[in-house]
PDB file of N, CA and C in Angstrom:
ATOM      1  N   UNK A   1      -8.821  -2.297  21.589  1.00  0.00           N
ATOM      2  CA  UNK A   1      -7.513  -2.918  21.353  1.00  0.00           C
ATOM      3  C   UNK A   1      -6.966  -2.561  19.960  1.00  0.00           C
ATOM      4  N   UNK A   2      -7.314  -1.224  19.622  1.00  0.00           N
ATOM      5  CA  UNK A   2      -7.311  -1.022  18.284  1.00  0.00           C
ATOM      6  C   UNK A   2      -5.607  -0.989  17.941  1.00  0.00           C
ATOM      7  N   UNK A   3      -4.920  -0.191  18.333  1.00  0.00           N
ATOM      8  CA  UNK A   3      -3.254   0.141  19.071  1.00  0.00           C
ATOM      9  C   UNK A   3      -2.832  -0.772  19.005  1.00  0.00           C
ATOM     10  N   UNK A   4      -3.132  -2.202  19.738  1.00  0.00           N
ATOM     11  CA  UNK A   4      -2.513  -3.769  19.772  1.00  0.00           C
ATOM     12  C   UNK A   4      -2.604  -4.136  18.327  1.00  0.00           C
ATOM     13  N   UNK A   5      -3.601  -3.783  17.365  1.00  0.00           N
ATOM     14  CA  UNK A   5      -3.609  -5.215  16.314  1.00  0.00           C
ATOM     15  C   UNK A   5      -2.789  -4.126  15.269  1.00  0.00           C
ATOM     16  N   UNK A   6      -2.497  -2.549  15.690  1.00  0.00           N
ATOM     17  CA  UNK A   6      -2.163  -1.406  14.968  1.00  0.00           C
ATOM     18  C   UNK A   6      -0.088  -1.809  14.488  1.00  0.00           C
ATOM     19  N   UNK A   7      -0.043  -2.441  16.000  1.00  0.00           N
ATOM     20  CA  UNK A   7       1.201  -2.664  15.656  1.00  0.00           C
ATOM     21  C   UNK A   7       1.916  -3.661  14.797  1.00  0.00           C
ATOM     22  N   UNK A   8       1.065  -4.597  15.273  1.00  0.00           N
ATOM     23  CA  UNK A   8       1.069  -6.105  14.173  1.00  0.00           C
ATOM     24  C   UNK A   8       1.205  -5.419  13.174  1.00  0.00           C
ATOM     25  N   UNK A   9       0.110  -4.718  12.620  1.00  0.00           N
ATOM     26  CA  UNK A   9      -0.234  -4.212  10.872  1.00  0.00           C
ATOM     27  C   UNK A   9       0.754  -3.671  10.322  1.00  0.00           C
ATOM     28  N   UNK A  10       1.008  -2.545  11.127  1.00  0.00           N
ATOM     29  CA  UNK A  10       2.266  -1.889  10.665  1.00  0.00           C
ATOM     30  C   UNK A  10       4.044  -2.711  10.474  1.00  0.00           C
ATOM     31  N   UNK A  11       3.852  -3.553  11.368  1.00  0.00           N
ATOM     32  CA  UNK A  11       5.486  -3.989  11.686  1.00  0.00           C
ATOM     33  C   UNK A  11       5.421  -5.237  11.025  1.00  0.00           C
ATOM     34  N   UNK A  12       5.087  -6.167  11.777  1.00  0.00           N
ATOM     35  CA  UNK A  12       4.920  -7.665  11.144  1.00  0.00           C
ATOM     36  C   UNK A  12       5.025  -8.508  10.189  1.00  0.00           C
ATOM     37  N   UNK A  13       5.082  -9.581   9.814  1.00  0.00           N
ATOM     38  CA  UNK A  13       5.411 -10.247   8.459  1.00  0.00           C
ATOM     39  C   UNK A  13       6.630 -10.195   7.492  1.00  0.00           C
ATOM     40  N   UNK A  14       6.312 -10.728   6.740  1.00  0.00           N
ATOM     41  CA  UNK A  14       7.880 -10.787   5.917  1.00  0.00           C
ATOM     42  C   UNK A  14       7.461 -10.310   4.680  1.00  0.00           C
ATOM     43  N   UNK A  15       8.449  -9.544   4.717  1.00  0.00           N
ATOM     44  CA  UNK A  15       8.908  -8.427   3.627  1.00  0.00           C
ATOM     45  C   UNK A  15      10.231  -8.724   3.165  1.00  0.00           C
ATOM     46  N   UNK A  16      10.093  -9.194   1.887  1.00  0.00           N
ATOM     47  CA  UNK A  16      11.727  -8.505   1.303  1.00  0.00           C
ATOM     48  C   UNK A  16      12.555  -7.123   1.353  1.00  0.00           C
ATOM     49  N   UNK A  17      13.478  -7.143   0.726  1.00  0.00           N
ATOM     50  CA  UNK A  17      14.111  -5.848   0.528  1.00  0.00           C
ATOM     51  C   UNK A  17      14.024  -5.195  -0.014  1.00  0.00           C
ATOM     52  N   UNK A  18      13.076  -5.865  -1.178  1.00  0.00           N
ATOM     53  CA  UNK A  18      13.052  -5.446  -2.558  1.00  0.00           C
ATOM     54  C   UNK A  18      11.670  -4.842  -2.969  1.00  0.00           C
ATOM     55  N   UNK A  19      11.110  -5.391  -1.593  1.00  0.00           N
ATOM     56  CA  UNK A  19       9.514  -5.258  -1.616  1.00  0.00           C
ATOM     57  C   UNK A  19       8.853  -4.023  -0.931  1.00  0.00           C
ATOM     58  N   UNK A  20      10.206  -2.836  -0.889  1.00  0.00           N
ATOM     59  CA  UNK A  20       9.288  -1.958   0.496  1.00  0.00           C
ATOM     60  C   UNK A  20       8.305  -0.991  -0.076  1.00  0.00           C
ATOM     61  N   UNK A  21       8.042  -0.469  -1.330  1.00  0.00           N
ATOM     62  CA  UNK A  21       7.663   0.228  -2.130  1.00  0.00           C
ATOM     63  C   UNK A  21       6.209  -0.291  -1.715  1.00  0.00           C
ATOM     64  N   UNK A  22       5.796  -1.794  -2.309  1.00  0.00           N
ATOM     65  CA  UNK A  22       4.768  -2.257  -2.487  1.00  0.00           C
ATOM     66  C   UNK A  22       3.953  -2.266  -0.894  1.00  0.00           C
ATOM     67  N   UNK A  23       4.906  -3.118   0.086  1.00  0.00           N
ATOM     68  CA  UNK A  23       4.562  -3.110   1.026  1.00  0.00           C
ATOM     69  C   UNK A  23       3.939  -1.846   1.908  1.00  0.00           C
ATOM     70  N   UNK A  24       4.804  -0.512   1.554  1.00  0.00           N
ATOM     71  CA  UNK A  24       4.764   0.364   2.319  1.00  0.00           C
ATOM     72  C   UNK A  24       3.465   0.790   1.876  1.00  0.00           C
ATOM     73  N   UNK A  25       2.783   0.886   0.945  1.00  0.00           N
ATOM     74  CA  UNK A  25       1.360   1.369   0.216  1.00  0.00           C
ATOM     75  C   UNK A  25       0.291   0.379   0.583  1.00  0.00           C
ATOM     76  N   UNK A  26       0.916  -0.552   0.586  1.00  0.00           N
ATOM     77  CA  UNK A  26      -0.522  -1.736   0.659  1.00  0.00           C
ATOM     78  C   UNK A  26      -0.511  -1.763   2.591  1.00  0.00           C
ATOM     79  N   UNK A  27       0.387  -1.281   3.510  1.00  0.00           N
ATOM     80  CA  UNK A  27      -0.236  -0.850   4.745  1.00  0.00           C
ATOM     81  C   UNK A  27      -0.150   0.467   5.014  1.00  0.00           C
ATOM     82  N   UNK A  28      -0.014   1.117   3.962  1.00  0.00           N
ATOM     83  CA  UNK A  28      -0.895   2.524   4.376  1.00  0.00           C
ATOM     84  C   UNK A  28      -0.124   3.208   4.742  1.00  0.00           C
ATOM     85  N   UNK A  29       1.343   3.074   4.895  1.00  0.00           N
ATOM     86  CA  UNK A  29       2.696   3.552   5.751  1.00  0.00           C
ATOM     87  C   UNK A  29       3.202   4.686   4.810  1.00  0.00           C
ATOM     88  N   UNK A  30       2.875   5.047   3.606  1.00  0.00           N
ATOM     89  CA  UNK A  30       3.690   5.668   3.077  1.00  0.00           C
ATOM     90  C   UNK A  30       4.126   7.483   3.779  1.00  0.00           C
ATOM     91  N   UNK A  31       2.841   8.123   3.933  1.00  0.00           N
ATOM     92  CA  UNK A  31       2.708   9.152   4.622  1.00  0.00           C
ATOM     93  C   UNK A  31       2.699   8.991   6.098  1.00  0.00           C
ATOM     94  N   UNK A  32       2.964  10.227   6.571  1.00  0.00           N
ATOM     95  CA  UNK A  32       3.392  10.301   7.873  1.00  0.00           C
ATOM     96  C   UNK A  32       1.759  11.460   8.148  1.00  0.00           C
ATOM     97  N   UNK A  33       0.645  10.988   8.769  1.00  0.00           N
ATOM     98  CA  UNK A  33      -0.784  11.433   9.267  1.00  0.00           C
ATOM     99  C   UNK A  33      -1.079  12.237   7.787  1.00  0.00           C
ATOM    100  N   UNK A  34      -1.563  13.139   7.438  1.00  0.00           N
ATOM    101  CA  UNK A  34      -2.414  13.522   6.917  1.00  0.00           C
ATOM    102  C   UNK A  34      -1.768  15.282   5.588  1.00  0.00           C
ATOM    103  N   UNK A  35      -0.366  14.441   5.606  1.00  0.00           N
ATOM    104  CA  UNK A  35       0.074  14.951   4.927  1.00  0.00           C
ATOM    105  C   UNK A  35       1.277  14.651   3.419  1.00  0.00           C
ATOM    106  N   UNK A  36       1.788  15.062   2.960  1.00  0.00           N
ATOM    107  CA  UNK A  36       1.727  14.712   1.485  1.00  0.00           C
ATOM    108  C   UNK A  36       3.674  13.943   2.009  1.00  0.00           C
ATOM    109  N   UNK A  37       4.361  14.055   3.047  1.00  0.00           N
ATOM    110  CA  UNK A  37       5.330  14.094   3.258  1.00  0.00           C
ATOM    111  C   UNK A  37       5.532  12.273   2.751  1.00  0.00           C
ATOM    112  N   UNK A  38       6.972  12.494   2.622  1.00  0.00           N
ATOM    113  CA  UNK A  38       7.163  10.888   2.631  1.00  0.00           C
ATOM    114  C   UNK A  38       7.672   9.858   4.167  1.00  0.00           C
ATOM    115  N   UNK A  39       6.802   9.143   4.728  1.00  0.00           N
ATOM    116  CA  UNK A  39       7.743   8.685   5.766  1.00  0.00           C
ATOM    117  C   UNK A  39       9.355   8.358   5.302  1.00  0.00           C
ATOM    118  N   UNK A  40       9.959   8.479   6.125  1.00  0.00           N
ATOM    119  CA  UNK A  40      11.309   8.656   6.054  1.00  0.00           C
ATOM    120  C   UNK A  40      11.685   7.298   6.183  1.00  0.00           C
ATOM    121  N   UNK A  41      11.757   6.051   7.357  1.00  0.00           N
ATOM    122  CA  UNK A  41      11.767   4.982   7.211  1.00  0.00           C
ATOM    123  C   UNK A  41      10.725   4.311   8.222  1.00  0.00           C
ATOM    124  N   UNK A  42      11.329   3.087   7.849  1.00  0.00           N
ATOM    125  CA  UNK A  42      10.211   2.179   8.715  1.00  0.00           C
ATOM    126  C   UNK A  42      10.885   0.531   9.111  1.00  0.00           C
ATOM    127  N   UNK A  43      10.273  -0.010   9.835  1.00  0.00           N
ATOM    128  CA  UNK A  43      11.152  -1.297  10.234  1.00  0.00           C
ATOM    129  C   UNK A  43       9.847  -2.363  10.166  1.00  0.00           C
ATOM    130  N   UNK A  44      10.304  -3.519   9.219  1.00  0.00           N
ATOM    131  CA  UNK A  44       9.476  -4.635   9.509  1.00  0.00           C
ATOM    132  C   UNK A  44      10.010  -5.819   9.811  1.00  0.00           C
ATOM    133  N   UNK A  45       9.327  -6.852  10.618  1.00  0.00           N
ATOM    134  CA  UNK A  45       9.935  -7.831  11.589  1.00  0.00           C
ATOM    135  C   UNK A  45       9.203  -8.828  10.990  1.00  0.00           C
ATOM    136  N   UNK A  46      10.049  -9.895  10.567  1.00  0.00           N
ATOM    137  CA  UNK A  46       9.642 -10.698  10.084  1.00  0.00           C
ATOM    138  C   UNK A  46       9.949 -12.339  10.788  1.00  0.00           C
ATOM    139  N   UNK A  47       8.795 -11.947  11.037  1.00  0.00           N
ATOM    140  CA  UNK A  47       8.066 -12.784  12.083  1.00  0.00           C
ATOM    141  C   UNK A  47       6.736 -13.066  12.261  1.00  0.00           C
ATOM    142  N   UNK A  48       5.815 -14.068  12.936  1.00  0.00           N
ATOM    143  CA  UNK A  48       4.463 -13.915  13.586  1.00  0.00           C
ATOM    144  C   UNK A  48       4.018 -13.126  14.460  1.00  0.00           C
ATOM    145  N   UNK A  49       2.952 -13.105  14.505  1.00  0.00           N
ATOM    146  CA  UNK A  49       2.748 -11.338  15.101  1.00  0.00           C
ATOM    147  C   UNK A  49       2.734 -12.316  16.437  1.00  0.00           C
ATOM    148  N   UNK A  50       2.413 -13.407  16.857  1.00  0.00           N
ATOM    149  CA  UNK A  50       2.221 -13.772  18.128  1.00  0.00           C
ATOM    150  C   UNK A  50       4.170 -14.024  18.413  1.00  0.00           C
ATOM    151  N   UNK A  51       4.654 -14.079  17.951  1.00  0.00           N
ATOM    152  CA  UNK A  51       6.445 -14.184  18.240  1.00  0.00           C
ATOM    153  C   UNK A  51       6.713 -12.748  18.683  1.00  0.00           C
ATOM    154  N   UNK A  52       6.469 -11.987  18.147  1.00  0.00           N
ATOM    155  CA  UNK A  52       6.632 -10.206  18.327  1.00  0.00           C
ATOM    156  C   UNK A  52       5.839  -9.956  19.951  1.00  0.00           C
ATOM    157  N   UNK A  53       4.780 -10.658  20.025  1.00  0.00           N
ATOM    158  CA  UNK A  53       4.317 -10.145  21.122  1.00  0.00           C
ATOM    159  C   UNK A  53       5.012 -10.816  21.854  1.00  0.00           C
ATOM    160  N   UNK A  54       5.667 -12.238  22.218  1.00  0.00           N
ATOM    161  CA  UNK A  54       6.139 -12.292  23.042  1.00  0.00           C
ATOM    162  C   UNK A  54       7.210 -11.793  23.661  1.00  0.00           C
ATOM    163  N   UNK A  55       8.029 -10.859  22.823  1.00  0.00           N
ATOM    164  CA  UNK A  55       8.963 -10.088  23.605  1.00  0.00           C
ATOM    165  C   UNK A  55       8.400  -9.340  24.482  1.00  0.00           C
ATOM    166  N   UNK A  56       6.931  -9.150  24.734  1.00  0.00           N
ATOM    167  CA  UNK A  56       6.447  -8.190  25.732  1.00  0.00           C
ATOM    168  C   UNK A  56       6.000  -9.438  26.766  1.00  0.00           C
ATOM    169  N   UNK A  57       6.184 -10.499  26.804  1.00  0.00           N
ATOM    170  CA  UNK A  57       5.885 -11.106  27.744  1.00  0.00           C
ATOM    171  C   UNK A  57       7.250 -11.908  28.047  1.00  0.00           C
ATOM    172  N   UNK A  58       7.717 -13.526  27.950  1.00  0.00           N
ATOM    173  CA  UNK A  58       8.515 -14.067  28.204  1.00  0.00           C
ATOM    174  C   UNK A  58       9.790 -14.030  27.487  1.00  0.00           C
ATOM    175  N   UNK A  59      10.082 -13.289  26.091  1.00  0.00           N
ATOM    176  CA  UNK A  59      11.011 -13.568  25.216  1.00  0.00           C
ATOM    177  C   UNK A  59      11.775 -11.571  25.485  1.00  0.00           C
ATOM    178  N   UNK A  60      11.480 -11.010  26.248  1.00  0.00           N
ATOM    179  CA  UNK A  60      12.006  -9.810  26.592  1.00  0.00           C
ATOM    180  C   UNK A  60      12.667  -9.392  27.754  1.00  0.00           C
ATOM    181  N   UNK A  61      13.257  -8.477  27.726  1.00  0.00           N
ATOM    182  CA  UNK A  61      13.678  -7.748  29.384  1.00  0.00           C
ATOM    183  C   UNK A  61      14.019  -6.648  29.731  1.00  0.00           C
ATOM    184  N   UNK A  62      13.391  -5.773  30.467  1.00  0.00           N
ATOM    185  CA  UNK A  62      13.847  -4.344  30.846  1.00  0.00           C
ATOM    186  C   UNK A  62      15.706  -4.017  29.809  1.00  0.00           C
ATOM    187  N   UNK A  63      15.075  -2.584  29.465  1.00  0.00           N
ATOM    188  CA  UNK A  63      16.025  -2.101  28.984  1.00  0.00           C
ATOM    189  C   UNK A  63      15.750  -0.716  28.638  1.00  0.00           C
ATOM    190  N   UNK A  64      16.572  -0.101  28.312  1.00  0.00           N
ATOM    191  CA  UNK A  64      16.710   1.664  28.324  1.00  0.00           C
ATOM    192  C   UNK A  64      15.424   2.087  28.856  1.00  0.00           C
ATOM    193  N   UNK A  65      15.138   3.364  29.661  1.00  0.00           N
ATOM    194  CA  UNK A  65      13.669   3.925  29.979  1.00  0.00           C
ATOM    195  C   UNK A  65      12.836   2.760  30.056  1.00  0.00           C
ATOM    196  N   UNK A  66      11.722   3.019  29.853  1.00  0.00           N
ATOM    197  CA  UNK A  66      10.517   2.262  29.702  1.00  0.00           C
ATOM    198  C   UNK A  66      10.703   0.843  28.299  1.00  0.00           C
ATOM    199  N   UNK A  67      11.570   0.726  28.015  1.00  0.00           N
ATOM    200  CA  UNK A  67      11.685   0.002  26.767  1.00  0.00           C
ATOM    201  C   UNK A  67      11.865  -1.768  26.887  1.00  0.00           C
ATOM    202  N   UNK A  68      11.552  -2.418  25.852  1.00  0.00           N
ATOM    203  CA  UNK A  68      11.894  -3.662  26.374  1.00  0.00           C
ATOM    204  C   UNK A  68      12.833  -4.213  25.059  1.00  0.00           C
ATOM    205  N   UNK A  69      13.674  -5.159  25.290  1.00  0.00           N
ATOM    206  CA  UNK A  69      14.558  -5.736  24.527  1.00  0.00           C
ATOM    207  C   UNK A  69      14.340  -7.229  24.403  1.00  0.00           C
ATOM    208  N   UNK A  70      14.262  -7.513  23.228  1.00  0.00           N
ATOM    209  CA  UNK A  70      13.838  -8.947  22.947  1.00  0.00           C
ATOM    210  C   UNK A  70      15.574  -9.388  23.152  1.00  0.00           C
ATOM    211  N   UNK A  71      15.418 -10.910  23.945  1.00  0.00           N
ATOM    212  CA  UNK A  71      16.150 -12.007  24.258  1.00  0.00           C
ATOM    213  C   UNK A  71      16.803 -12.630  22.675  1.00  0.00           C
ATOM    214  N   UNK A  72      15.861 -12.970  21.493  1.00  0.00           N
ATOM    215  CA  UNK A  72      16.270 -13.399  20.532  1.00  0.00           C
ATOM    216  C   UNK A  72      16.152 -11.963  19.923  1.00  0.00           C
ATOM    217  N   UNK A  73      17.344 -12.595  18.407  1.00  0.00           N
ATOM    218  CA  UNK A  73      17.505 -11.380  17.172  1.00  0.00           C
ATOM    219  C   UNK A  73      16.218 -11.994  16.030  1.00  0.00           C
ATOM    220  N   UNK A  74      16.151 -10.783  15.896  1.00  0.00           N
ATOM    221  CA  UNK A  74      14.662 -11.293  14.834  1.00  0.00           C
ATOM    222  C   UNK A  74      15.642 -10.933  13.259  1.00  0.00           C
ATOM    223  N   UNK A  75      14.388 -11.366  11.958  1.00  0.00           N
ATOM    224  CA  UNK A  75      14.817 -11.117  11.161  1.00  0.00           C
ATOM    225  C   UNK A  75      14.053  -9.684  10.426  1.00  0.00           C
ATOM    226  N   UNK A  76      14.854  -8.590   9.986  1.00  0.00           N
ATOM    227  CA  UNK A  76      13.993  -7.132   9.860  1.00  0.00           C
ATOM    228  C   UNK A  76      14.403  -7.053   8.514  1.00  0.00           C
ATOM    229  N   UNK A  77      13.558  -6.023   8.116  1.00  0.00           N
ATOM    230  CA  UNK A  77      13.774  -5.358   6.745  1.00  0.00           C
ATOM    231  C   UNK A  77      13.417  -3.351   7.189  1.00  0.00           C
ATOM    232  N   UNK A  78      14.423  -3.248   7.153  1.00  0.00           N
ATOM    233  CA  UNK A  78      14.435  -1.738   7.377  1.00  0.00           C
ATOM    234  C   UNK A  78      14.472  -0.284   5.527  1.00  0.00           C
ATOM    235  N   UNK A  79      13.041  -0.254   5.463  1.00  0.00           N
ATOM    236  CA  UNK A  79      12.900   0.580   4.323  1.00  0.00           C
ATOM    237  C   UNK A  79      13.029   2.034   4.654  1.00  0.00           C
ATOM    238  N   UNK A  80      14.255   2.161   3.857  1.00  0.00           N
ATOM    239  CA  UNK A  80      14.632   4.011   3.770  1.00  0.00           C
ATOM    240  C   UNK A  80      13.714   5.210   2.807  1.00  0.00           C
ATOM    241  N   UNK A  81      13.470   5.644   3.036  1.00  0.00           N
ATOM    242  CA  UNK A  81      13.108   7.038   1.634  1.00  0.00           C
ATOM    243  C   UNK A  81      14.545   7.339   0.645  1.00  0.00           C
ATOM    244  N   UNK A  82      14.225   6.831  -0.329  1.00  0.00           N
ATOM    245  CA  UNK A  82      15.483   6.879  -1.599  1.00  0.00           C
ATOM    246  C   UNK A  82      15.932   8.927  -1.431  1.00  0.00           C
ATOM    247  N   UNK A  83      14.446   9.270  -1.613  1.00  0.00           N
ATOM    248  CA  UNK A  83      14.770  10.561  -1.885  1.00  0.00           C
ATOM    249  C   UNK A  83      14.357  11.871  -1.150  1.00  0.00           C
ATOM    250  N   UNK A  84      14.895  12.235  -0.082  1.00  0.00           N
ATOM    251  CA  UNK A  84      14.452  13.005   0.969  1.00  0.00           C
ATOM    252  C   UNK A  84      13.539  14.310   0.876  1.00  0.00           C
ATOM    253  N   UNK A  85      13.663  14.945  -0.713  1.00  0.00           N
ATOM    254  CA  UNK A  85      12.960  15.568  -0.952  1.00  0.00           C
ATOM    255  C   UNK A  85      10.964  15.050  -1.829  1.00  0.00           C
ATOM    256  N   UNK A  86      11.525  13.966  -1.713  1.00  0.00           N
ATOM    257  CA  UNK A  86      10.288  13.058  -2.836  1.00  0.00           C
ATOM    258  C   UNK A  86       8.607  13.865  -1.554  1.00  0.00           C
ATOM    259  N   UNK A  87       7.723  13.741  -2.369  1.00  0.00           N
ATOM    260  CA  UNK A  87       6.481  14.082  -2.131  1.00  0.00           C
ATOM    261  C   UNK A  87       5.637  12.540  -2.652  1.00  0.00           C
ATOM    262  N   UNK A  88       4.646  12.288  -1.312  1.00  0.00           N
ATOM    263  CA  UNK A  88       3.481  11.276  -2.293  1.00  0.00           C
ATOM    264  C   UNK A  88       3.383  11.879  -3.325  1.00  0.00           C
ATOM    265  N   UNK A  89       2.882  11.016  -4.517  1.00  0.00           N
ATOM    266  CA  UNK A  89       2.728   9.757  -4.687  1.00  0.00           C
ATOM    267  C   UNK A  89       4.452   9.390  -5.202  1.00  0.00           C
ATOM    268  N   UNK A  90       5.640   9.842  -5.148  1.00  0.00           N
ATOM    269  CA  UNK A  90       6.614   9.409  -5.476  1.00  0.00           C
ATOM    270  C   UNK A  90       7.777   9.185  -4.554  1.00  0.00           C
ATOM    271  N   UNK A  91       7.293   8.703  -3.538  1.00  0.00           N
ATOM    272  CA  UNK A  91       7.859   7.848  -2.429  1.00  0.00           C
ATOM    273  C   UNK A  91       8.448   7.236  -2.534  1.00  0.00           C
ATOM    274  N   UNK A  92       9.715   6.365  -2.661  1.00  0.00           N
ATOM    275  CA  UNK A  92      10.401   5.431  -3.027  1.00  0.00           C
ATOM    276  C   UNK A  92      11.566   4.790  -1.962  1.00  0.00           C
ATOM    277  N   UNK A  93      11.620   3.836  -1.935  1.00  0.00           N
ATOM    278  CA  UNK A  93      11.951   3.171  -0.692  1.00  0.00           C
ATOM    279  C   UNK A  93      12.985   2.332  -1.202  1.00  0.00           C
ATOM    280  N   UNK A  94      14.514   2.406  -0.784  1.00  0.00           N
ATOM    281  CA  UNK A  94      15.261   0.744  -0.552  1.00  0.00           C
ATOM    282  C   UNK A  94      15.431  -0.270   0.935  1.00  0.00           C
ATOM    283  N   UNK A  95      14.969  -1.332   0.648  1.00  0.00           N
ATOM    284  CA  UNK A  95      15.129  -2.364   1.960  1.00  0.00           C
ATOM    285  C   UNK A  95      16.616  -2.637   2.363  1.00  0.00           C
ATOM    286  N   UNK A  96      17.110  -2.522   3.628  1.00  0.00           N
ATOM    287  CA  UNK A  96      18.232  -3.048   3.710  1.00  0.00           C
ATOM    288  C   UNK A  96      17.828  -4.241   5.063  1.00  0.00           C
ATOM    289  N   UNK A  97      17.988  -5.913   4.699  1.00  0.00           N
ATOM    290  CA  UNK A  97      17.942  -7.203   5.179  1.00  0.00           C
ATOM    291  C   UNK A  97      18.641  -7.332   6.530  1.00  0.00           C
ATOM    292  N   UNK A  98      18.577  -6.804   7.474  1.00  0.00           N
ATOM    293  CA  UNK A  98      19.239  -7.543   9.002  1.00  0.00           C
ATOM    294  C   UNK A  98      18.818  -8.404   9.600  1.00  0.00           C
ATOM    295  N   UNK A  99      19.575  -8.942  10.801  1.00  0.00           N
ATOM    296  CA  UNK A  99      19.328  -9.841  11.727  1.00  0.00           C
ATOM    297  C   UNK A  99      19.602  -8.844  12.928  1.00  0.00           C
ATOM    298  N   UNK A 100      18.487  -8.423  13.757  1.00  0.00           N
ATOM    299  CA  UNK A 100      19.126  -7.581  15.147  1.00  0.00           C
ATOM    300  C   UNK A 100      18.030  -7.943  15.941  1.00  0.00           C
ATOM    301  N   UNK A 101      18.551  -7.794  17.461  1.00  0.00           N
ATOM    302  CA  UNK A 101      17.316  -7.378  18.283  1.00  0.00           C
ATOM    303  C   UNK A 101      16.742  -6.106  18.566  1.00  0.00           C
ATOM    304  N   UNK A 102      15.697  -6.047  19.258  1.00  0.00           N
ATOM    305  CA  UNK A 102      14.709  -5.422  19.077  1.00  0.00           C
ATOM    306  C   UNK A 102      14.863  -4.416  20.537  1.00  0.00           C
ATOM    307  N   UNK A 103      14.348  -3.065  20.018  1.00  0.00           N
ATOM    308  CA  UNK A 103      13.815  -2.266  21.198  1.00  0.00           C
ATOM    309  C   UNK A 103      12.756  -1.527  20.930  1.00  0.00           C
ATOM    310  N   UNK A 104      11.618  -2.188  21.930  1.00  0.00           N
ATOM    311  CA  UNK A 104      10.167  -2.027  21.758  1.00  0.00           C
ATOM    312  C   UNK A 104       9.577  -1.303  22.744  1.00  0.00           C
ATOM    313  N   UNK A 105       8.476  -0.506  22.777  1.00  0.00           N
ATOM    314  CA  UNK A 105       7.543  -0.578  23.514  1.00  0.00           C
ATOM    315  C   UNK A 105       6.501  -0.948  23.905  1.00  0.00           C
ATOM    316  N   UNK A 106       6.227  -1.553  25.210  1.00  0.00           N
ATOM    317  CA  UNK A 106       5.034  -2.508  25.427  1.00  0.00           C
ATOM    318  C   UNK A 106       4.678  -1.667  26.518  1.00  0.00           C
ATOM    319  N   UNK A 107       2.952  -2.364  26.294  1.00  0.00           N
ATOM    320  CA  UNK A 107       2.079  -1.224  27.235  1.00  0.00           C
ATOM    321  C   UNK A 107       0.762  -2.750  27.494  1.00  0.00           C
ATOM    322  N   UNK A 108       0.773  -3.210  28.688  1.00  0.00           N
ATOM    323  CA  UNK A 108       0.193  -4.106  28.881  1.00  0.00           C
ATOM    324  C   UNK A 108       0.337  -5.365  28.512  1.00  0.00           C
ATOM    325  N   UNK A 109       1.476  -5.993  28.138  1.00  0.00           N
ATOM    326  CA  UNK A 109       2.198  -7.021  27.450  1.00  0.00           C
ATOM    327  C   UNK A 109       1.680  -7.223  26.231  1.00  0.00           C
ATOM    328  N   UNK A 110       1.351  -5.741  25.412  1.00  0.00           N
ATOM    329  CA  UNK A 110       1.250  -6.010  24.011  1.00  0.00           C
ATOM    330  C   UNK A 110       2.124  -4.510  23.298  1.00  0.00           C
ATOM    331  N   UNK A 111       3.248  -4.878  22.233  1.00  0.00           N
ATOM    332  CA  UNK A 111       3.463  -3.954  21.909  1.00  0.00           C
ATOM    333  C   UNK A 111       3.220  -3.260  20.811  1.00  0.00           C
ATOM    334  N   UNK A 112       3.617  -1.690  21.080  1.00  0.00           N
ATOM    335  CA  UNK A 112       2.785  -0.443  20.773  1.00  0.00           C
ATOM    336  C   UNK A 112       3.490   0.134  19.827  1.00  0.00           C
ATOM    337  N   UNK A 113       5.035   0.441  20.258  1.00  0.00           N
ATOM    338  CA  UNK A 113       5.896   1.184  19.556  1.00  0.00           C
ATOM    339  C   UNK A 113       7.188   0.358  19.461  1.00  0.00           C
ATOM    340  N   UNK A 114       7.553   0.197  17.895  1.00  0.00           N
ATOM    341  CA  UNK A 114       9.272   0.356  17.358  1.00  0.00           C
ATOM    342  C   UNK A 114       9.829   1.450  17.631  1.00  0.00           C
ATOM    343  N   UNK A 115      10.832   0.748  18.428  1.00  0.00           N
ATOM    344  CA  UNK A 115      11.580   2.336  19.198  1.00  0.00           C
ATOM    345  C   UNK A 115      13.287   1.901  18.573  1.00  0.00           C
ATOM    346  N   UNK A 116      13.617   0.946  17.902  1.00  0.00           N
ATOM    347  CA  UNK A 116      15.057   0.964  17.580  1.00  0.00           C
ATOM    348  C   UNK A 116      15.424  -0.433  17.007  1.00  0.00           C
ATOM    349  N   UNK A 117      16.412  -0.759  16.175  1.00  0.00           N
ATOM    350  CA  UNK A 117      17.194  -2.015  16.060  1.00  0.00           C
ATOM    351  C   UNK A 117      18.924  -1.665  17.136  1.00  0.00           C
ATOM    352  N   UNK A 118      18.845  -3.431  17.555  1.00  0.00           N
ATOM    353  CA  UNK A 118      19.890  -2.691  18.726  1.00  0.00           C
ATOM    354  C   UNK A 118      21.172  -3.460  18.076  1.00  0.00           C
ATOM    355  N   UNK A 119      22.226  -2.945  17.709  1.00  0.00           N
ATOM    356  CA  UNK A 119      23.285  -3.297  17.135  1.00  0.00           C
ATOM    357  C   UNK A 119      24.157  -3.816  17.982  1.00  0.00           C
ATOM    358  N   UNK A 120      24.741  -5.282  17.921  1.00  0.00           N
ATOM    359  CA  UNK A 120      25.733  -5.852  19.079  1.00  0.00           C
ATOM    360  C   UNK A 120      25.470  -6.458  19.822  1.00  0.00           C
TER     361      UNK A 120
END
């Protein structure tokens, strides 16, 4: 169930806006696998990881492809790469604060993949 608790880690909890720098290092997010690149962005949901899962069970519903769409708008912090050319270790990130719902992927009513914030 390594994948299930993978997503929590990565997505989950509350993050400021101000905080993506710190955050993004202390879960390991900064690089993209095994190279010096900077992830480009990332989305965190701030929320309980057991609230997140329930959009894969009762708080969701079919939507685009294989995807599911949470019923409620969560609260996110979406961290950009300041500088597109930046290399680890000078990664640098601004948070921008929304309220949107969610388009996820779930794979056994636990989800796997952030696939979008859905605007509207």
């Amino acid at each position: 169930s390594h994948i299930k608790e993978n997503f929590i880690a990565r997505h989950a909890g509350q993050v400021s806006r101000d905080n993506c720098d710190h955050e993004m290092g202390r879960r390991g997010l900064i690089t993209t696998s095994d190279s010096n690149l900077c992830r480009d962005t990332h989305t965190f949901i701030g929320a309980p990881a057991s609230r997140v899962k329930s959009i894969c069970e009762r708080a969701g519903a079919p939507y685009v492809g294989t995807l599911t769409r949470s019923f409620q708008s969560f609260p996110i912090v979406v961290c950009h790469l300041k500088n597109r050319t930046a290399r680890f270790p000078y990664c640098q990130y601004h948070g921008r604060a929304e309220t949107r719902h969610l388009a996820i992927q779930c794979e056994q009513g636990y989800p796997v993949h952030f696939e979008r914030e859905i605007f509207g």
